[in-house]
C-alpha atoms as a PDB file:
ATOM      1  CA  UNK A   1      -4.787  10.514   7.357  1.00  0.00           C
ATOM      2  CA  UNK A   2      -1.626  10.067   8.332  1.00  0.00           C
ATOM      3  CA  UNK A   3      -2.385   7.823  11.113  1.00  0.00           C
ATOM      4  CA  UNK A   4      -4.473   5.746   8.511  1.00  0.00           C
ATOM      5  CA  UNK A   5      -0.833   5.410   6.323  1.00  0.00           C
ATOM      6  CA  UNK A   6       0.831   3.919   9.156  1.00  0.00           C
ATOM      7  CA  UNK A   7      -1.771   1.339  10.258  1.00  0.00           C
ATOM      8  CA  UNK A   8      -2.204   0.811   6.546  1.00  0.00           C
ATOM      9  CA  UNK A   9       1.563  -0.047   6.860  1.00  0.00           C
ATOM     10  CA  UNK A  10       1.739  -1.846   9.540  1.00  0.00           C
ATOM     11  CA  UNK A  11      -0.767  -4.174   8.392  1.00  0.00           C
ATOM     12  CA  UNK A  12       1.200  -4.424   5.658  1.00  0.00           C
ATOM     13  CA  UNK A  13       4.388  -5.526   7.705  1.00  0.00           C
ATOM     14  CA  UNK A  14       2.267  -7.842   9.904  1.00  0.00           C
ATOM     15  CA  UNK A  15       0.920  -9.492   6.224  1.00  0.00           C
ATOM     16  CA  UNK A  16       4.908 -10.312   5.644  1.00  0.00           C
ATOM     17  CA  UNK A  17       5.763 -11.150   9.252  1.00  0.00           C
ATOM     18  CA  UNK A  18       2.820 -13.776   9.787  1.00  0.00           C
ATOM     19  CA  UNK A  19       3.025 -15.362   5.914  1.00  0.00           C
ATOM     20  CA  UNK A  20       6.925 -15.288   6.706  1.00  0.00           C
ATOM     21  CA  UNK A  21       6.394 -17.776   9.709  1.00  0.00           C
ATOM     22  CA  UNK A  22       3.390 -19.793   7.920  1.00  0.00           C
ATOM     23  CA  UNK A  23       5.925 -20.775   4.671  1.00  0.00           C
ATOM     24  CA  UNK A  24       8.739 -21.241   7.323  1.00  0.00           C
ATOM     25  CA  UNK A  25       6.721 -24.107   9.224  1.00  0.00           C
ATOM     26  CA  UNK A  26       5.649 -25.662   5.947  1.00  0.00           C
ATOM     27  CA  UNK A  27       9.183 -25.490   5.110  1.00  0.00           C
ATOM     28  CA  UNK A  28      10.215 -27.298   8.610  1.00  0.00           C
ATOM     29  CA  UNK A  29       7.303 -29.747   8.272  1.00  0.00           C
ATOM     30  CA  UNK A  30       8.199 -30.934   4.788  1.00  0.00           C
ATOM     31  CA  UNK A  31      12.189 -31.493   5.692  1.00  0.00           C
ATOM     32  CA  UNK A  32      11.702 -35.266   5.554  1.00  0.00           C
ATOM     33  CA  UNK A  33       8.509 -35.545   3.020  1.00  0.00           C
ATOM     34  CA  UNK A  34       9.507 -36.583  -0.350  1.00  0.00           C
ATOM     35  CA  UNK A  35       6.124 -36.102  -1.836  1.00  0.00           C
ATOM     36  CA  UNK A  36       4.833 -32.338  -2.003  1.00  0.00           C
ATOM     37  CA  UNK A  37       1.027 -31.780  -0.665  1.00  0.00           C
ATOM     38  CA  UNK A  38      -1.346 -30.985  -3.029  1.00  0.00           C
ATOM     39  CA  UNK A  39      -3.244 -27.654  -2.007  1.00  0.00           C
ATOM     40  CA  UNK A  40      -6.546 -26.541  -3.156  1.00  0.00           C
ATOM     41  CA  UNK A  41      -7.432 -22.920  -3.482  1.00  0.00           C
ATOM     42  CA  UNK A  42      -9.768 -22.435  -0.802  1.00  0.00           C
ATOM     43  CA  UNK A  43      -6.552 -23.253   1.821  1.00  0.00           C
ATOM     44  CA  UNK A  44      -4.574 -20.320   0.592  1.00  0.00           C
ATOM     45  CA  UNK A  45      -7.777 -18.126   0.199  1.00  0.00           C
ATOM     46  CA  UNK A  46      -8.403 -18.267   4.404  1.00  0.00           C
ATOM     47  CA  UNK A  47      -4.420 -17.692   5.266  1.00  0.00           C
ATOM     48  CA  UNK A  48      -4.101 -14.428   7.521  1.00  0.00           C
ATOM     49  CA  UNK A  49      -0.775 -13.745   5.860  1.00  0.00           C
ATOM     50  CA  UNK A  50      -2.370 -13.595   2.287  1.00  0.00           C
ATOM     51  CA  UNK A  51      -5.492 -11.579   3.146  1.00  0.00           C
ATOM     52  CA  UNK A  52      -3.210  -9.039   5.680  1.00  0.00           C
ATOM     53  CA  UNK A  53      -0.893  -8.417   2.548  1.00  0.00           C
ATOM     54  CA  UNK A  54      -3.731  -7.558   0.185  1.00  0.00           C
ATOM     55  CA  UNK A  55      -5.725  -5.223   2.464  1.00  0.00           C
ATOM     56  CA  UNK A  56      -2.194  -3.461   3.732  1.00  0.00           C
ATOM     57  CA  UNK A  57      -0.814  -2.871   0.075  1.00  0.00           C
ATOM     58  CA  UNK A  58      -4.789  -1.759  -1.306  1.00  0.00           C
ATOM     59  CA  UNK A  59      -5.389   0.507   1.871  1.00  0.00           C
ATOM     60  CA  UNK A  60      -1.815   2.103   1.488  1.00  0.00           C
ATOM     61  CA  UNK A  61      -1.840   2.995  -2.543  1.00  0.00           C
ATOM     62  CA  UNK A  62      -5.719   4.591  -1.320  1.00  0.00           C
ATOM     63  CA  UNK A  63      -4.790   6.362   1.405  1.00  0.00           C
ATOM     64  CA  UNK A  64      -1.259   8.031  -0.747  1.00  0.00           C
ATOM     65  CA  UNK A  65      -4.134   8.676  -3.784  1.00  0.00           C
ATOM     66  CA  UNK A  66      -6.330  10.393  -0.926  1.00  0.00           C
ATOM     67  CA  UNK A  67      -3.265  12.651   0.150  1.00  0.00           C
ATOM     68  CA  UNK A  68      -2.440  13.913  -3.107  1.00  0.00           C
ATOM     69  CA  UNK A  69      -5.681  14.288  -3.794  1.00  0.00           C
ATOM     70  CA  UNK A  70      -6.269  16.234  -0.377  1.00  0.00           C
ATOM     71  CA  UNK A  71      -2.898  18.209  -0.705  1.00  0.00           C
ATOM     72  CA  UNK A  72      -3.856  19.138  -4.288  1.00  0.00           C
ATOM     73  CA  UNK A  73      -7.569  20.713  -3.023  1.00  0.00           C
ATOM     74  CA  UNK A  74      -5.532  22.421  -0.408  1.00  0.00           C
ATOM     75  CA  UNK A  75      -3.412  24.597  -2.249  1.00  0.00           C
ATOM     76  CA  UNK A  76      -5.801  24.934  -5.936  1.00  0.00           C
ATOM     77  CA  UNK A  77      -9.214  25.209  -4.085  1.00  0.00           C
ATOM     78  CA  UNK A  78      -8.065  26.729  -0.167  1.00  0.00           C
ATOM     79  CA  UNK A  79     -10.964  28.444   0.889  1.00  0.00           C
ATOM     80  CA  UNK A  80     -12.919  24.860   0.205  1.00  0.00           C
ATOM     81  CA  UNK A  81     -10.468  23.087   1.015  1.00  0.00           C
ATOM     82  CA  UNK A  82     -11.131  24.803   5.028  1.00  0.00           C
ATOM     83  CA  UNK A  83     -14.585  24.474   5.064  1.00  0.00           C
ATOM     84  CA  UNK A  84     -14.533  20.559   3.807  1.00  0.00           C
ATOM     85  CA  UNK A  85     -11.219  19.462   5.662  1.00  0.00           C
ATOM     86  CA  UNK A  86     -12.090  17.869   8.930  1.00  0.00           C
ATOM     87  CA  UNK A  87     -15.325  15.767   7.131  1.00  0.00           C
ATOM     88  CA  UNK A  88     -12.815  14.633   4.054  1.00  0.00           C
ATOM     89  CA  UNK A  89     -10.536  13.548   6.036  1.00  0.00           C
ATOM     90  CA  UNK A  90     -12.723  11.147   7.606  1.00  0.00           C
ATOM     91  CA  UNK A  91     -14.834  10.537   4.061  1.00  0.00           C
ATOM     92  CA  UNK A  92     -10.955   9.988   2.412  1.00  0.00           C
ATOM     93  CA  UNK A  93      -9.845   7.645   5.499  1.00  0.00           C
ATOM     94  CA  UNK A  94     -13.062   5.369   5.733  1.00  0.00           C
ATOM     95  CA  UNK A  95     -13.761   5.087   1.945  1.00  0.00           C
ATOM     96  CA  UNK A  96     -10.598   3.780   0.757  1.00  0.00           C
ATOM     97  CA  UNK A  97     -10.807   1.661   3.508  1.00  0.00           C
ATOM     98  CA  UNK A  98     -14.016  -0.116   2.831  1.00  0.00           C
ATOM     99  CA  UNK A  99     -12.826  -0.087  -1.045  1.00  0.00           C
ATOM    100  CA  UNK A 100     -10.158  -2.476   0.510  1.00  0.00           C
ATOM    101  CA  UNK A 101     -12.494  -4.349   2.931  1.00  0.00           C
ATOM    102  CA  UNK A 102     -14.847  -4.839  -0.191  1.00  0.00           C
ATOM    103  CA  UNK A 103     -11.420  -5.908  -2.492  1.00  0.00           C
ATOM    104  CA  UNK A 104     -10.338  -8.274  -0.347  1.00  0.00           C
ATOM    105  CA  UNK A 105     -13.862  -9.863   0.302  1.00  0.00           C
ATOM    106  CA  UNK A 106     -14.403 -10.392  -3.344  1.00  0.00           C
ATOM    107  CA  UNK A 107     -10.948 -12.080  -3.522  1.00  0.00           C
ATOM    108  CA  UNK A 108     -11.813 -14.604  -0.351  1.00  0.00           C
ATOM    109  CA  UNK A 109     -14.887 -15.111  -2.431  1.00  0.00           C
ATOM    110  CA  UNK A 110     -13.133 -16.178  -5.551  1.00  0.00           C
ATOM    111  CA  UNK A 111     -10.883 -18.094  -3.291  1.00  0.00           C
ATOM    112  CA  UNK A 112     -13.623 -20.131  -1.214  1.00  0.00           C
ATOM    113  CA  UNK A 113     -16.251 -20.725  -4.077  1.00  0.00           C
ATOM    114  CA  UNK A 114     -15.493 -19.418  -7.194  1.00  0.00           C
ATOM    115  CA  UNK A 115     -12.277 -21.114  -7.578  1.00  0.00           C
ATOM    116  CA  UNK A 116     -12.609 -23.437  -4.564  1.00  0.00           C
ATOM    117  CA  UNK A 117     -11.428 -26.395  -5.701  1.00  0.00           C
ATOM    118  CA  UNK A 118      -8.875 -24.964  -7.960  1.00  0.00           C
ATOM    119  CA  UNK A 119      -5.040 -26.648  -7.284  1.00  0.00           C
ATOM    120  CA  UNK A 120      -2.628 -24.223  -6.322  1.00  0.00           C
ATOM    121  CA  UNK A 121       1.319 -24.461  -4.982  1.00  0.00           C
ATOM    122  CA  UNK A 122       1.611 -25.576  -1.386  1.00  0.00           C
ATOM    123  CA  UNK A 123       3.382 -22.178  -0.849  1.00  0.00           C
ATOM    124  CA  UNK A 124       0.099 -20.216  -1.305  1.00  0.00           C
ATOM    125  CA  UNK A 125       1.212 -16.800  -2.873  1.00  0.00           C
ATOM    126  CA  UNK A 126      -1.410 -14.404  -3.815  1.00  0.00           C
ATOM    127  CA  UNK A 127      -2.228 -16.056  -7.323  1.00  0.00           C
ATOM    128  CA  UNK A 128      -2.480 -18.975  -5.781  1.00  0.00           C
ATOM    129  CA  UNK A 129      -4.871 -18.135  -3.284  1.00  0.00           C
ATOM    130  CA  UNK A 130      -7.172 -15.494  -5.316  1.00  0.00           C
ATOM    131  CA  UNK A 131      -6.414 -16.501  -9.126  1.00  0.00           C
ATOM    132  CA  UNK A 132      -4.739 -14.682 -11.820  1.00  0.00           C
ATOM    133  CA  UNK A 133      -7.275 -12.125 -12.329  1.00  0.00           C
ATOM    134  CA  UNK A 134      -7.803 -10.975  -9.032  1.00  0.00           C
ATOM    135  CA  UNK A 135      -3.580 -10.514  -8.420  1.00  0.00           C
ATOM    136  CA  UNK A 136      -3.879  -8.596 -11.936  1.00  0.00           C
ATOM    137  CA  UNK A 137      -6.205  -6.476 -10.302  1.00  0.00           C
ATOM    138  CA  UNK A 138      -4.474  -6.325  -7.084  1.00  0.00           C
ATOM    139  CA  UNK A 139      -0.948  -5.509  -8.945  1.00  0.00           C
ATOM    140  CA  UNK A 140      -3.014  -2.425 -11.137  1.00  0.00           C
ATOM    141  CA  UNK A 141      -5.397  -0.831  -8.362  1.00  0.00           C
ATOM    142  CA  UNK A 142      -1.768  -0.767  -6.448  1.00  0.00           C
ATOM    143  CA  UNK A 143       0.207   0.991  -9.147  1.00  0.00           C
ATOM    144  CA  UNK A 144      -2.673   3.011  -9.966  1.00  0.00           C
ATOM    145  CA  UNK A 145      -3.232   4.962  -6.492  1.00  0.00           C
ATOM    146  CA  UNK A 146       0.457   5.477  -5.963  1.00  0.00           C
ATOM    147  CA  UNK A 147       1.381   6.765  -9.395  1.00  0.00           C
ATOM    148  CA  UNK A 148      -1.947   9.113  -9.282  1.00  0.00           C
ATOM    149  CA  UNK A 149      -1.114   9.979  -6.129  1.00  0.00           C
ATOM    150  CA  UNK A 150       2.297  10.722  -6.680  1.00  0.00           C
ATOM    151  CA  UNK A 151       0.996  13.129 -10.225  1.00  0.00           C
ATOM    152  CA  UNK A 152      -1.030  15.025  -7.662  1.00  0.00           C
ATOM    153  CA  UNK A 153       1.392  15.653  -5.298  1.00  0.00           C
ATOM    154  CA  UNK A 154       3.702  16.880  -8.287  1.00  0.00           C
ATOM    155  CA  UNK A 155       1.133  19.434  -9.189  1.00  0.00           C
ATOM    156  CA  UNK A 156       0.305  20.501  -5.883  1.00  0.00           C
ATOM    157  CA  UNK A 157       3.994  20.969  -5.086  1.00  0.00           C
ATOM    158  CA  UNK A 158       5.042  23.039  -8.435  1.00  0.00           C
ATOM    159  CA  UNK A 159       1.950  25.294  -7.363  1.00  0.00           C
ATOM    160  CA  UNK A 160       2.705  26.151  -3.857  1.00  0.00           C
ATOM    161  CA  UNK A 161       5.745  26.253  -4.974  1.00  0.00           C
ATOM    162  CA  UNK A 162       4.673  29.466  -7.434  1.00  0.00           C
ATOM    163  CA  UNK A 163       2.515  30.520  -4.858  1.00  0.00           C
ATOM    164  CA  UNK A 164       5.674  30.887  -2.351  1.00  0.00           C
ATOM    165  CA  UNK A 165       8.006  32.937  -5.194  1.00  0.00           C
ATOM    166  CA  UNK A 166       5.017  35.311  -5.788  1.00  0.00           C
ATOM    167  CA  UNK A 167       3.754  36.147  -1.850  1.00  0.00           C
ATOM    168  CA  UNK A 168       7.406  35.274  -0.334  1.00  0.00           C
ATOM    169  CA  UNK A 169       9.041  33.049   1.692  1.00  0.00           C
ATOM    170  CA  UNK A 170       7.618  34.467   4.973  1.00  0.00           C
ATOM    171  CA  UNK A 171       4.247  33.890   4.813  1.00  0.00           C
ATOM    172  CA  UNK A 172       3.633  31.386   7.585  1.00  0.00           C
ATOM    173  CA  UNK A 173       0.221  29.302   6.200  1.00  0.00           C
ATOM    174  CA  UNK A 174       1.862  28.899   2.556  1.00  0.00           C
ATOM    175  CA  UNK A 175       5.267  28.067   4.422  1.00  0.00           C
ATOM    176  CA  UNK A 176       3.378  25.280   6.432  1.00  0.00           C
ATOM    177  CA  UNK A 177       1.457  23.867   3.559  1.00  0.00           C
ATOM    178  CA  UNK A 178       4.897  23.554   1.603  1.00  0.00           C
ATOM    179  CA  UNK A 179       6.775  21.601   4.012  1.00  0.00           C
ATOM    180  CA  UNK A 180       3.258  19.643   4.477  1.00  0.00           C
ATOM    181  CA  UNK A 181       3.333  18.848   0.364  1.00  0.00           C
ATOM    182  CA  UNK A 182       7.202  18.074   0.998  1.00  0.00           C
ATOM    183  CA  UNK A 183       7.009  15.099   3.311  1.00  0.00           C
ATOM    184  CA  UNK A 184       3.904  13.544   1.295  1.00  0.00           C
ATOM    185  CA  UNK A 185       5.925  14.167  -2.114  1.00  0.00           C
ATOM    186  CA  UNK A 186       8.686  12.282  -0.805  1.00  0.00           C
ATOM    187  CA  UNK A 187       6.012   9.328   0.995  1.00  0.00           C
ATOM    188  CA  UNK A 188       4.861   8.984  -2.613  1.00  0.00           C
ATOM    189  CA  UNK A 189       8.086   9.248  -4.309  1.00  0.00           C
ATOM    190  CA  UNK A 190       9.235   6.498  -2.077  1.00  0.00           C
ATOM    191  CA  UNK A 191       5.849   4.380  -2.910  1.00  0.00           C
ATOM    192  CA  UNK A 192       6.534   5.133  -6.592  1.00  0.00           C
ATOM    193  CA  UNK A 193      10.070   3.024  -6.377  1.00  0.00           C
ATOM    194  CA  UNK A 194       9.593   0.493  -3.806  1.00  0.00           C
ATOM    195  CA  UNK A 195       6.008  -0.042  -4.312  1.00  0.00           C
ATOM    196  CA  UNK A 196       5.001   0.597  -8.027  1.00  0.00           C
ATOM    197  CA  UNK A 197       8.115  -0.525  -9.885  1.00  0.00           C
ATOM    198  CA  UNK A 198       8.536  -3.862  -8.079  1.00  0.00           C
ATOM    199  CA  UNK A 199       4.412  -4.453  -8.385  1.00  0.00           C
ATOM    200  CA  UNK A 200       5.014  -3.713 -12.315  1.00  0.00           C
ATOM    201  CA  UNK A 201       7.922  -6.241 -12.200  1.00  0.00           C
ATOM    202  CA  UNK A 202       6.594  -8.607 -10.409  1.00  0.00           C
ATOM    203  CA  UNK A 203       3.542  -8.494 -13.411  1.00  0.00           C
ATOM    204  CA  UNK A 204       5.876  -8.306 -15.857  1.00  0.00           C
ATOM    205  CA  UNK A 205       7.878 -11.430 -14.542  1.00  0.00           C
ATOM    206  CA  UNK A 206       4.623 -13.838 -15.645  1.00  0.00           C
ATOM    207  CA  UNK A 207       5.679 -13.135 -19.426  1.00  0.00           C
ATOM    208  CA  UNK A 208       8.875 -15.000 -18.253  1.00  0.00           C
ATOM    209  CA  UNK A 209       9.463 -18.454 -18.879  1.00  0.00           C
ATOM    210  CA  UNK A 210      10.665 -20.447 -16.445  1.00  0.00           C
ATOM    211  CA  UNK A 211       9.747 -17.599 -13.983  1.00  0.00           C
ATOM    212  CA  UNK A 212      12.244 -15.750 -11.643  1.00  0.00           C
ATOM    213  CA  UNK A 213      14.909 -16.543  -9.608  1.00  0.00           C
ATOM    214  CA  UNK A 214      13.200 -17.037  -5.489  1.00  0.00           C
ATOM    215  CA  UNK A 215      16.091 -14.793  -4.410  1.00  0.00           C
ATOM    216  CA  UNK A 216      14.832 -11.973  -6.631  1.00  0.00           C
ATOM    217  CA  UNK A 217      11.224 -12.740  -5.547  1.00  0.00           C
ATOM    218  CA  UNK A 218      12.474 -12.150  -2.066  1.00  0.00           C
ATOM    219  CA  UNK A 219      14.597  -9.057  -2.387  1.00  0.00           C
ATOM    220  CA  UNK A 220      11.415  -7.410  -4.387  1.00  0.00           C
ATOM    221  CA  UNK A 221       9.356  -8.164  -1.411  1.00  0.00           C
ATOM    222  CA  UNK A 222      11.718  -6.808   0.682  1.00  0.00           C
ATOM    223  CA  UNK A 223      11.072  -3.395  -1.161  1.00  0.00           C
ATOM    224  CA  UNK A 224       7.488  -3.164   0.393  1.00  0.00           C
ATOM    225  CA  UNK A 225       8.639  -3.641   3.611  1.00  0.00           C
ATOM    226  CA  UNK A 226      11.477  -1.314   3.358  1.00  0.00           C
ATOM    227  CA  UNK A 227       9.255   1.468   2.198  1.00  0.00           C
ATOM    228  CA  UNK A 228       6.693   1.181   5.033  1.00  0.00           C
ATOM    229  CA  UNK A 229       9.122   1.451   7.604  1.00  0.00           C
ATOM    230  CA  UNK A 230      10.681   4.393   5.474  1.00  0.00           C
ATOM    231  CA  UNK A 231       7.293   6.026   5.844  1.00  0.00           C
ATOM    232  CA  UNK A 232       6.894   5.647   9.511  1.00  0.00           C
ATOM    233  CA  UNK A 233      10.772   7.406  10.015  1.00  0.00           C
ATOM    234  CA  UNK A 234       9.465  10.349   7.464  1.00  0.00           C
ATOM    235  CA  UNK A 235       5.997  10.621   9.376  1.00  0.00           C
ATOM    236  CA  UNK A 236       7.059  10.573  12.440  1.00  0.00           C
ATOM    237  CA  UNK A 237      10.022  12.819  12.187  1.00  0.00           C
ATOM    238  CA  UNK A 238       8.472  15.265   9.497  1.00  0.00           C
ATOM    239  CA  UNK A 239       5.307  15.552  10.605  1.00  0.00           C
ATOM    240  CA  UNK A 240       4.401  17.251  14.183  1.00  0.00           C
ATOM    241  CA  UNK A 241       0.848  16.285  13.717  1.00  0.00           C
ATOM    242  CA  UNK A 242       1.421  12.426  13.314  1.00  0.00           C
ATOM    243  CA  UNK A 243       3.427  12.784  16.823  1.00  0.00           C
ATOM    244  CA  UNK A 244       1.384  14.568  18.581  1.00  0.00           C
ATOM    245  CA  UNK A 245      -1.221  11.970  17.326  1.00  0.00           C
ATOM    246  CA  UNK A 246       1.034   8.762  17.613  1.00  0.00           C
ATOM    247  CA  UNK A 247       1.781   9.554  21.493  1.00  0.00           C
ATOM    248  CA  UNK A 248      -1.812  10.481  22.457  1.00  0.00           C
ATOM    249  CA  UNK A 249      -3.265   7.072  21.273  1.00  0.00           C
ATOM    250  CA  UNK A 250      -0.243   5.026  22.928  1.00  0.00           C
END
């Protein structure tokens, strides 16, 4: 699961990276083009940037819903919890990944016939490449797994937490699930503030008018990359497993 976080955010990074260079050599082709090109939706819907951004920030708020949701089973429901753990992991890890393979397909969809020859901004930012609805859906289904995520985490933390004042602070399983609920509390603490609160701003910000500043666009995006490479730091120095993992595959 963990694993799945960090490829989640790396394709999340890449997203950035690769529609960072694609608006950069617009920019450098337009320098001496006093007319702006008109765009139809279908362009933006087929950019690699756009459709790397939407599975990377889907298949991250799953995957932090899927550990809360695992860390909460693990510490209410243990004795299930070890009889179902190795085949939910792998259920958790491929399902909200084909709910973001499915997401993103509907949204090319929309893109490349549903809205095909809809005009959108030569820049091509999500809502001009899927349409208002989909990024609505996009901004919610994003706020939605981290924040439920994040609740579950909460209440699996306050009852290990009880757990360890009752049995003790030497008990070496309830020790090791503690520290485990620890590091994901503080991934989806971290998701809650970079992720959902510049999502629900960035939503909010269409009830503007005029719209918002470009240099506060950018610094808001630069919370979602910030937190993903927060993540990898926290995984890979808080959790032996991810390690262990991380240097066997490279």
């Amino acid at each position: 699961m963990y694993t799945g976080l960090a490829m989640a955010d790396m394709i999340n990074g890449l997203g950035f990276t690769v529609t960072g260079s694609e608006r950069l050599s617009l920019y450098f082709s337009l320098v001496n083009v006093y007319t702006l090109p008109i765009m139809n939706r279908h362009e933006c819907a087929v950019q690699v940037g756009n459709i790397l951004l939407v599975i990377g920030s889907q298949w991250s708020a799953m995957i932090t819903l899927s550990l809360g949701f695992e860390r909460y089973l693990a510490v209410q429901y243990p004795i299930k919890y070890r009889h179902l753990k190795l085949r939910m992991f792998h259920g958790l890890l491929i399902a909200s990944l084909v709910i973001s393979i499915i997401s993103i397909s509907v949204a090319i969809y929309i893109g490349i016939v549903v809205q095909r020859f809809t005009q959108a901004l030569y820049i091509c930012t999500l809502s001009h490449a899927y349409g208002y609805e989909y990024t609505t859906f996009n901004y919610f289904i994003t706020m939605i797994g981290h924040t439920v995520g994040f609740i579950l985490n909460i209440i699996a933390f306050r009852i290990v937490r009880k757990a360890r004042k009752k049995i003790g602070l030497f008990n070496g399983m309830l020790s090791k699930e503690y520290n485990k609920v620890k590091i994901i509390l503080f991934v989806s603490l971290l998701s809650l503030i970079m992720i959902v609160l510049p999502n629900l701003f960035l939503y909010l910000s269409r009830f503007i008018k005029g719209g918002l500043n470009h240099r506060i666009l950018g610094w808001t995006h630069c919370l979602f990359v910030l937190r993903s490479v927060f993540n990898l730091w926290v995984l890979g120095f808080g959790v032996t497993t991810f390690k262990t993992r991380f240097f066997e595959v490279s």
